[in-house]
C-alpha atoms as a PDB file:
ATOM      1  CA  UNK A   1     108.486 149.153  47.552  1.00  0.00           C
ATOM      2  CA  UNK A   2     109.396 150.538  51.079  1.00  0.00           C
ATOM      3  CA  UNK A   3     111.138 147.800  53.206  1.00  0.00           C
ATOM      4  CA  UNK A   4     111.479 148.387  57.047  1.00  0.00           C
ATOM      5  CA  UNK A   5     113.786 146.849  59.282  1.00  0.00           C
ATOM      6  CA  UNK A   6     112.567 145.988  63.001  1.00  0.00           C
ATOM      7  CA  UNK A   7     115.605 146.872  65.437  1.00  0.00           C
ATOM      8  CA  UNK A   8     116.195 146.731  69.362  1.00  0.00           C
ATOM      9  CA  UNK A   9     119.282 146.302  71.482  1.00  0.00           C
ATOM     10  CA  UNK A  10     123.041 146.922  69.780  1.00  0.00           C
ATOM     11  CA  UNK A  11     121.393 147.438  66.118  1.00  0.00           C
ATOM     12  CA  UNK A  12     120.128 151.104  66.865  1.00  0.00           C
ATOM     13  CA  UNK A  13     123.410 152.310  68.067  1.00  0.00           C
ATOM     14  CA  UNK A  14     126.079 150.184  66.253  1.00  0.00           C
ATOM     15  CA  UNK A  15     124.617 149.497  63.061  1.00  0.00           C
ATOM     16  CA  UNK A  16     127.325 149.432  60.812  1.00  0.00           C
ATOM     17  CA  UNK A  17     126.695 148.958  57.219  1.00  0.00           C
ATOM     18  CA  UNK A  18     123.247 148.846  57.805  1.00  0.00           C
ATOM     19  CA  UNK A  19     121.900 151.976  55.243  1.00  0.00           C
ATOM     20  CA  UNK A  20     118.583 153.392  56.843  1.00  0.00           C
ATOM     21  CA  UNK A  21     116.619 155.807  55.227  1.00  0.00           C
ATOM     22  CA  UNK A  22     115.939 158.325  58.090  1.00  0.00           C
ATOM     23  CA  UNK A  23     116.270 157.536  61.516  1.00  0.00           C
ATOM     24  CA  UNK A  24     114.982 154.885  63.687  1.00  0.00           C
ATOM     25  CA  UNK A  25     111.252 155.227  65.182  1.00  0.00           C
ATOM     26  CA  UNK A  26     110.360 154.370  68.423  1.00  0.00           C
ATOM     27  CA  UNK A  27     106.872 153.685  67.777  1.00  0.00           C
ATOM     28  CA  UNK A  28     107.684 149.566  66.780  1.00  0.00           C
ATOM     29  CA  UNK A  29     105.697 146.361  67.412  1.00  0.00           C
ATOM     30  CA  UNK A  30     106.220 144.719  70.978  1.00  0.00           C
ATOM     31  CA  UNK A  31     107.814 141.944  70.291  1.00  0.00           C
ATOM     32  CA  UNK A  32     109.424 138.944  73.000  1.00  0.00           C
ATOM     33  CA  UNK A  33     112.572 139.758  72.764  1.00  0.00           C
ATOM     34  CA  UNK A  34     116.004 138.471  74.501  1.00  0.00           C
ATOM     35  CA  UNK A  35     119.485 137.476  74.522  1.00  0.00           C
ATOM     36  CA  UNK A  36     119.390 133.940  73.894  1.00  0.00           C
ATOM     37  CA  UNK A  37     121.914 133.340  71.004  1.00  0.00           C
ATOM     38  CA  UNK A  38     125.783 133.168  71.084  1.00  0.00           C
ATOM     39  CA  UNK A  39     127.080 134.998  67.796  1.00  0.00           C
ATOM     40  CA  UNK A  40     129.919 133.676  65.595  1.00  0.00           C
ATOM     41  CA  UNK A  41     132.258 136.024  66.964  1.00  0.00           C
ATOM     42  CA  UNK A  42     131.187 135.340  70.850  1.00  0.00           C
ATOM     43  CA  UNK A  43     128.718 138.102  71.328  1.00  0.00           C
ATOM     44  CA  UNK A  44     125.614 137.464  73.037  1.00  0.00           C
ATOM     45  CA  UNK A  45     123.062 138.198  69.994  1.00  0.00           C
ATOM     46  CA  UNK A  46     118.808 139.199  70.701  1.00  0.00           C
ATOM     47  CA  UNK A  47     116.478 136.342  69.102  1.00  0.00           C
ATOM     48  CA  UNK A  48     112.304 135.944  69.331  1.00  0.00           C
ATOM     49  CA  UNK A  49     111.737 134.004  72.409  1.00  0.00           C
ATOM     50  CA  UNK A  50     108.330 132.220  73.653  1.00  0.00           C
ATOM     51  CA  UNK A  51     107.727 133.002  77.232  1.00  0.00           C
ATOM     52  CA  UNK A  52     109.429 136.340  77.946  1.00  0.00           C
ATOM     53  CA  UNK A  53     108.449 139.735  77.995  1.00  0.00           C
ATOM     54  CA  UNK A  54     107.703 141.625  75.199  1.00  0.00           C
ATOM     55  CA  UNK A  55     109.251 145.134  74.222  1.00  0.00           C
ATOM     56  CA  UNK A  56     108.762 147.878  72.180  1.00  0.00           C
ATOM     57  CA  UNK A  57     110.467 147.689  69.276  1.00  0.00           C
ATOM     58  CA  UNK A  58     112.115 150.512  66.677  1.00  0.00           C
ATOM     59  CA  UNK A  59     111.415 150.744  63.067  1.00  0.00           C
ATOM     60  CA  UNK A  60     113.560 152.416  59.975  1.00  0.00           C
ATOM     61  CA  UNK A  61     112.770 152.432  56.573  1.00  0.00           C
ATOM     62  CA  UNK A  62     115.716 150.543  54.593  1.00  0.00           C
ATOM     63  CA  UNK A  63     117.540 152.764  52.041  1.00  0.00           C
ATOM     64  CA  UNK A  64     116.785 150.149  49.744  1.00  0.00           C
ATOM     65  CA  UNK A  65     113.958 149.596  47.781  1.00  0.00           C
ATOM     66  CA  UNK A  66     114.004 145.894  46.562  1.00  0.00           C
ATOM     67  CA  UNK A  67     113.637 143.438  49.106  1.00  0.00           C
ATOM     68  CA  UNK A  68     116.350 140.685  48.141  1.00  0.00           C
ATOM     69  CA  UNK A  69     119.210 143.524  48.351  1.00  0.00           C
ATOM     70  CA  UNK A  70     117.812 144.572  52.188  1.00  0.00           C
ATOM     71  CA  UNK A  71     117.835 141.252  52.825  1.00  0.00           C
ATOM     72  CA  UNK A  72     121.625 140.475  51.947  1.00  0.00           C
ATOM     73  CA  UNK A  73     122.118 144.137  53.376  1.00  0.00           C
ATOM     74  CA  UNK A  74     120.674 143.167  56.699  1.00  0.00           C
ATOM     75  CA  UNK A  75     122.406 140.063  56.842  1.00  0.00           C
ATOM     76  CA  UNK A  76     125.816 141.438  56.222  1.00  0.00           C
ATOM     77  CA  UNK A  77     126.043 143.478  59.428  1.00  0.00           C
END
């Protein structure tokens, strides 16, 4: 199965554990996106918001194949 993670903001250049096979696309669904959420650690974190503008998006195949592994993967950066 090919899995692809949806990324904007901080995730395309700090995305730490994150294992992408190939690089990101810029080519992505516009999506409303903003920074609306306070992190655990304090950062100011990008969330789907009603009412604002949308963006374009990027897109990057996971390195992983099975969905419940991308999913803890994702969630662990």
């Amino acid at each position: 199965m090919k899995i692809a993670y949806i990324g904007w903001g901080s995730l395309i250049w700090k995305q730490g554990s994150l294992k992408l096979r190939g690089i990101w696309q810029s080519d992505g669904p516009y999506l409303p996106v903003e920074f609306a959420r306070v992190s655990q650690d304090g950062r100011l974190t990008l969330v789907l918001c009603r009412g604002v503008s949308s963006v374009q998006t990027l897109w990057a195949y996971a390195e992983e194949e099975n969905l419940n592994a991308a999913q803890i993967m994702f969630k662990q950066i």
